[in-house]
Protein backbone atom coordinates (compact mmCIF):
# COMPACT_ATOMS: atom_id res chain seq x y z
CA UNK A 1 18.38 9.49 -9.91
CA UNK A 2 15.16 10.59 -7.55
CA UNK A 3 15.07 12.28 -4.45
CA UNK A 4 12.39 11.40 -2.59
CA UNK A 5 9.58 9.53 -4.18
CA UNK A 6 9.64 7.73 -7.81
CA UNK A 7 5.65 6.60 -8.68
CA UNK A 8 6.90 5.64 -12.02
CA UNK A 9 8.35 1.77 -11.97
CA UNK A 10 11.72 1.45 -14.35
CA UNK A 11 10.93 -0.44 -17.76
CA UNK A 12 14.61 -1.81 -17.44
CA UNK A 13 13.71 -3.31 -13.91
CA UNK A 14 10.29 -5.15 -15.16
CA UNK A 15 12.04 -6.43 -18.28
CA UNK A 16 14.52 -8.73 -16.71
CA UNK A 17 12.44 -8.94 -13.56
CA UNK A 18 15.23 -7.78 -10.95
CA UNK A 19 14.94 -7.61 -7.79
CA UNK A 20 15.18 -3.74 -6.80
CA UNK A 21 16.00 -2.27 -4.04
CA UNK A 22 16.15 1.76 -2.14
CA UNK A 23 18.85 3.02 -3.99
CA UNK A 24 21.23 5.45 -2.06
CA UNK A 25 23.36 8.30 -4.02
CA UNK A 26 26.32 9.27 -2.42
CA UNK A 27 29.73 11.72 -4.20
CA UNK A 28 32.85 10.07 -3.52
CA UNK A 29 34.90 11.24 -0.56
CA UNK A 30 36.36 14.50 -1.03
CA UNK A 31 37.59 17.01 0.94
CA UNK A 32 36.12 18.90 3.41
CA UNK A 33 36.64 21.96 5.89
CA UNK A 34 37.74 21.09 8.99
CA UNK A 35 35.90 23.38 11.44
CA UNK A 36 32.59 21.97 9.81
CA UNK A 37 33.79 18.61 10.99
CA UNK A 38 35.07 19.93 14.12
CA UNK A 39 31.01 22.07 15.07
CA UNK A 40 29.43 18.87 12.87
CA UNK A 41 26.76 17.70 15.12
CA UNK A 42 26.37 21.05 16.88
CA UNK A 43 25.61 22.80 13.43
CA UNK A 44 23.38 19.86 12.91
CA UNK A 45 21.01 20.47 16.08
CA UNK A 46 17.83 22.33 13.93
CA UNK A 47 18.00 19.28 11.66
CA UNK A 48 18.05 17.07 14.44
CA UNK A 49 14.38 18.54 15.63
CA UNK A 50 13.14 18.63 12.13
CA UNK A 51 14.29 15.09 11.88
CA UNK A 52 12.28 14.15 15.41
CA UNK A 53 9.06 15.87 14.48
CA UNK A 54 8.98 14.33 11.33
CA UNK A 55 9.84 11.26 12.47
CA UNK A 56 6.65 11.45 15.15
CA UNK A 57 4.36 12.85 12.28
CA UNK A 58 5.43 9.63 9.79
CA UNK A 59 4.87 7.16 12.24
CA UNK A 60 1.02 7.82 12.53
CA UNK A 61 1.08 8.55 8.64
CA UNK A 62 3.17 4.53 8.79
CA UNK A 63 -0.16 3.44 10.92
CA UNK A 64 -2.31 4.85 8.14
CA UNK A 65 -0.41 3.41 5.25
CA UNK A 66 -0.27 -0.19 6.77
CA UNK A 67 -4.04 -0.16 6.98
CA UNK A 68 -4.28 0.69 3.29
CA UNK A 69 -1.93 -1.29 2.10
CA UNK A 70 -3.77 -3.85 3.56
CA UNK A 71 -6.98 -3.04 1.95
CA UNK A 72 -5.33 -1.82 -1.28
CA UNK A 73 -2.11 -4.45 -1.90
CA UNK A 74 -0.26 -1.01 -2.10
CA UNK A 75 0.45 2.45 -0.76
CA UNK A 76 -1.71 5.28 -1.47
CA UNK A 77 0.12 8.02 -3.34
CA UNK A 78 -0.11 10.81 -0.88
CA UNK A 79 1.31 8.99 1.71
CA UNK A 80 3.96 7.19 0.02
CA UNK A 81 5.25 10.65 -1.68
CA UNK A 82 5.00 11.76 1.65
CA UNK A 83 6.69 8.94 3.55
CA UNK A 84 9.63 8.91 0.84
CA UNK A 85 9.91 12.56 1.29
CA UNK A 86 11.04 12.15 4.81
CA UNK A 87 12.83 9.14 4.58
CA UNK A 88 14.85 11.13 1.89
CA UNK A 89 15.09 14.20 4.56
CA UNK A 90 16.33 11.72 7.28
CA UNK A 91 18.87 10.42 4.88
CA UNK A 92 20.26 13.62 3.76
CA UNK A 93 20.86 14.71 7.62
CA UNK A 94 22.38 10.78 8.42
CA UNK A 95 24.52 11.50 5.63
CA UNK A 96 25.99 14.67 6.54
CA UNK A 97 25.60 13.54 10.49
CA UNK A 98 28.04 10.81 9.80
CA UNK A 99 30.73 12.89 7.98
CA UNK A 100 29.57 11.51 4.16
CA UNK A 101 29.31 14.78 2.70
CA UNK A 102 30.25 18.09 3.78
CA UNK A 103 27.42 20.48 2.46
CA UNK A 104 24.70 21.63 4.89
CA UNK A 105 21.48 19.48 3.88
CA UNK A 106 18.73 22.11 3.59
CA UNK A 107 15.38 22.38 5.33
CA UNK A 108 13.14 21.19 2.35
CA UNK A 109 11.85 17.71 1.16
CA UNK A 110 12.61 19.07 -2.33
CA UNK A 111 16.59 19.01 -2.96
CA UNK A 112 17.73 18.40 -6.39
CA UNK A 113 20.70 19.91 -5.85
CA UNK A 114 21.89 18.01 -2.76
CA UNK A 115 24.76 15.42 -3.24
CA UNK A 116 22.94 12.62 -1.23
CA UNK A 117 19.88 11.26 -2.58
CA UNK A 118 17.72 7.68 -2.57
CA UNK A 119 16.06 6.09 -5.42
CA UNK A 120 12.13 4.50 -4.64
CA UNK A 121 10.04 3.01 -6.77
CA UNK A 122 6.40 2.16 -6.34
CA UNK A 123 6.01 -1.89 -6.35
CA UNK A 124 2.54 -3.49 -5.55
CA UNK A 125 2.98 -5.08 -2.06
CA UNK A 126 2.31 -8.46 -0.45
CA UNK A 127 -0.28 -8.01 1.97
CA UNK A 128 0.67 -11.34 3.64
CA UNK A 129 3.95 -9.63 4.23
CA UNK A 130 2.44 -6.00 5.11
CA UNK A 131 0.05 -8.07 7.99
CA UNK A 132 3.30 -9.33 9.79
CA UNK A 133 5.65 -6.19 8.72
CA UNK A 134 6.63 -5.96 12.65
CA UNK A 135 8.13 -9.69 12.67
CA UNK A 136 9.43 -10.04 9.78
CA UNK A 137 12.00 -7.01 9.99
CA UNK A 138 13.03 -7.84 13.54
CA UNK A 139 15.92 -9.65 11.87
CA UNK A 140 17.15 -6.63 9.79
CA UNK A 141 16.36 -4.16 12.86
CA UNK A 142 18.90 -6.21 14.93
CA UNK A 143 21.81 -6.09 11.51
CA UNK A 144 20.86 -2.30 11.42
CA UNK A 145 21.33 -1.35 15.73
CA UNK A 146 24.20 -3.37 16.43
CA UNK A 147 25.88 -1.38 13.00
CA UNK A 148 24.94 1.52 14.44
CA UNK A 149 26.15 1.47 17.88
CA UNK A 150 28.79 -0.06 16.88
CA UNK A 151 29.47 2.89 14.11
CA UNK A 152 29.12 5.37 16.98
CA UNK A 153 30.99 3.73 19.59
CA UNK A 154 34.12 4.36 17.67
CA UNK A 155 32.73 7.84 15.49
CA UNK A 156 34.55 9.92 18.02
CA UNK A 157 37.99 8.07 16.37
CA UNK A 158 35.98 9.38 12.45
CA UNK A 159 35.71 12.27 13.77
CA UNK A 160 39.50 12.88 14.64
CA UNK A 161 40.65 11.70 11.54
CA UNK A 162 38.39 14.03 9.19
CA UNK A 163 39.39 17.06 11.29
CA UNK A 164 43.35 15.81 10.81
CA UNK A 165 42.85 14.79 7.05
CA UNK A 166 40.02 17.18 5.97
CA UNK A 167 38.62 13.75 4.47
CA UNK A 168 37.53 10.30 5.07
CA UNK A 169 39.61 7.67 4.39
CA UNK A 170 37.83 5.22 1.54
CA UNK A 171 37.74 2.54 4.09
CA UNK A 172 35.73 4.42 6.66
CA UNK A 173 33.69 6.41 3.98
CA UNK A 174 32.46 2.58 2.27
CA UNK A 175 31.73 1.35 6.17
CA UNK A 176 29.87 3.95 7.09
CA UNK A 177 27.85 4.25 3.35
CA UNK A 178 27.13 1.29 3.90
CA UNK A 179 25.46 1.28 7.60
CA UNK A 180 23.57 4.75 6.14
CA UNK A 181 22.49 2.88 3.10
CA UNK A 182 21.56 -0.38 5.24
CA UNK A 183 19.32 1.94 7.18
CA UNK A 184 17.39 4.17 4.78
CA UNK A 185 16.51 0.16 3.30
CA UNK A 186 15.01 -0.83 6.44
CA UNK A 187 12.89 2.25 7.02
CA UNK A 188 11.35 1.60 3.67
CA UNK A 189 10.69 -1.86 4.35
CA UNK A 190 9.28 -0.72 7.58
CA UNK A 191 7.02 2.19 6.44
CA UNK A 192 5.94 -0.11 3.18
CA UNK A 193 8.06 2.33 0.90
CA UNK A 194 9.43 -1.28 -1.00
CA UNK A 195 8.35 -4.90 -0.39
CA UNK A 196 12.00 -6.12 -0.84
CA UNK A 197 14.01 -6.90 2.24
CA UNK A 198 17.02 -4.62 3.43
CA UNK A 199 19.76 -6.14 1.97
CA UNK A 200 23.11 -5.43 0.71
CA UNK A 201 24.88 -4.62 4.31
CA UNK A 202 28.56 -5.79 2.88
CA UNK A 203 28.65 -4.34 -0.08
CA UNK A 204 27.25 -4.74 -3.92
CA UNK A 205 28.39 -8.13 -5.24
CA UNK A 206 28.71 -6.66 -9.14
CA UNK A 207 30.35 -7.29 -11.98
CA UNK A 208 33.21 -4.71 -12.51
CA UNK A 209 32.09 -3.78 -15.80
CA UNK A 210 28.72 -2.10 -14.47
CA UNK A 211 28.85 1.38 -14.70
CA UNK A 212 28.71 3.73 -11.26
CA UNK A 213 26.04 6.64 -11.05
CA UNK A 214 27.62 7.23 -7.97
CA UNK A 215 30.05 6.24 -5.10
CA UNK A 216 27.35 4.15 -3.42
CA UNK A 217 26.09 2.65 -6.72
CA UNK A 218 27.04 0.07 -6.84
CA UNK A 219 28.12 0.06 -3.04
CA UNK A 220 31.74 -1.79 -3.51
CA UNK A 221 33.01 -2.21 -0.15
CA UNK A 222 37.23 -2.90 0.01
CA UNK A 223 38.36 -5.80 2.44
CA UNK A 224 38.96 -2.54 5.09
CA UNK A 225 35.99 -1.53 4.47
CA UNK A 226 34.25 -5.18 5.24
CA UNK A 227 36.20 -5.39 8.41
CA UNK A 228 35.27 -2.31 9.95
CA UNK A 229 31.48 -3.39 9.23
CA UNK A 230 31.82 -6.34 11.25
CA UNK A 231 33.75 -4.41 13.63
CA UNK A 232 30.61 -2.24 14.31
CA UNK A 233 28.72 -5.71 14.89
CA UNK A 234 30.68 -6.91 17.40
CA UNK A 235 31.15 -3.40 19.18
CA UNK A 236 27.24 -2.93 19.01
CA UNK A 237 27.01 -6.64 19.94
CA UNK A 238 29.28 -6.53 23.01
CA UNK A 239 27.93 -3.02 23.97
CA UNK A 240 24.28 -4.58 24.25
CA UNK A 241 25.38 -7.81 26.04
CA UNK A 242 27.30 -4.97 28.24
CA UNK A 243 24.54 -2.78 28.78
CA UNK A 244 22.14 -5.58 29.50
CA UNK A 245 23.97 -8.07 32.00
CA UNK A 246 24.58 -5.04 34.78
CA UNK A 247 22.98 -5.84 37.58
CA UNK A 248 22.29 -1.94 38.95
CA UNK A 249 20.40 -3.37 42.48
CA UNK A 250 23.74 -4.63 43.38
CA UNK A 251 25.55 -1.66 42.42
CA UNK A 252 25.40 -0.27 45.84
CA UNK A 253 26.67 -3.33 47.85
CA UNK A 254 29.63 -1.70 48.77
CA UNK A 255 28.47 1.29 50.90
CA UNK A 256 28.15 0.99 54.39
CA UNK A 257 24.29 1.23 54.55
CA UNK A 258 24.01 -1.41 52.18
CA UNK A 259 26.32 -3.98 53.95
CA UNK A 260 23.92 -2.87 57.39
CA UNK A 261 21.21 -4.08 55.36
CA UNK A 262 22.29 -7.56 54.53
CA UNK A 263 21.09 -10.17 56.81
CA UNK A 264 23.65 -12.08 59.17
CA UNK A 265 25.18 -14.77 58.33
């Protein structure tokens, strides 16, 4: 397993030609202290910034690496290491943002130690499919939102439950893996980190023989674990359609100096 950034491509994946994707290393659920749960996001506030001003710093590094990858049918190395370095950051902080793990993710690109970790490898890329990068993920974008405000709509109800329990139920731990995992694969389709497409968003369809490295690999989702993931859909589905059929100019109708304002008749 690889935090961060693998150049190296796996022997075992070019010998039976594969498709591989971002892998995404998470322990099984386990216990956890409750007044971490309870101060979760709060404790999480530095991360948060570090999180934000990397993000800002890898999009102009994205803008850079599209242009090359043009020219070049691939990344350069300094800005994929770099690029996989904070996707891996992000990840680590989504992880223990969303009650996955309950160690502190430390302020460092370099954590070997860490519990969560992602797997990329360095594939040449398609620069057909680099020039239209922005279309072709608008599909995926849309999966990954509505999972996410969907996931959040209902985290507060998470939330209770790990500071009652002290753990996640496997149900809620496999959703929300799985909405993490379906992320970290679309931001490195979008910053050219891999030229396969996110997929993978109910689960690992795998033989039950194939070994686990770790909880999320293979990522096998139970049937309570499927239906919360299209429960986030529709939540994050209905809160957009929500959100974007109130009509705030006639909010106000109903004072007085509004109604003074309508015309006669």
């Amino acid at each position: 397993m690889t935090t961060g950034w693998d150049p190296r491509p796996s022997a075992d994946a070019e010998a039976d030609g594969a498709e591989w994707r971002p892998a995404l290393d998470v322990p099984p659920p386990g216990q956890q202290r409750r007044w971490t749960v309870l101060l979760r996001w709060l404790l999480l506030l530095p991360q948060f910034i570090v999180v934000a001003l990397l993000s800002f710093a890898a999009f102009f590094v994205t803008v850079a690496g599209w242009f090359s990858a043009l020219v070049l049918g691939r990344l350069p190395d300094p800005i994929a290491s770099f690029l996989g370095s904070v996707l891996a950051y992000q990840t680590r902080v989504t992880a223990s943002a969303t009650l996955l793990v309950d160690r502190y993710p430390p302020f460092a690109f370099d954590a070997p130690d860490y519990p969560v970790r992602i797997e990329l490898r360095a594939t040449p890329l398609n620069r057909l499919a680099v020039l239209f990068r922005l279309i072709l993920m608008i599909p995926a974008a849309i999966i990954s939102s509505l999972a996410q405000s969907g996931w959040f709509a209902i985290s507060w109800v998470f939330w209770l439950i790990g500071i009652v329990l002290g753990r996640l139920p496997e149900p809620v731990f496999g959703a929300t893996a799985a909405v993490v995992r379906y992320r970290m694969r679309l931001a490195a389709y979008a910053t050219m980190l891999t030229p396969v497409y996110p997929k993978g968003f109910l689960g690992d369809d795998v033989a039950a023989a194939q070994p686990a490295y770790s909880a999320t690999r293979p990522l096998r989702l139970s049937t309570g674990a499927q239906v919360l993931l299209w429960l986030f859909l529709l939540l994050g589905l209905a809160g957009h359609v929500t959100s974007g059929t109130i009509d705030y100019d006639d909010m106000g109708d109903d004072r007085p100096d509004a109604a003074a304002a309508r015309p006669a008749g």
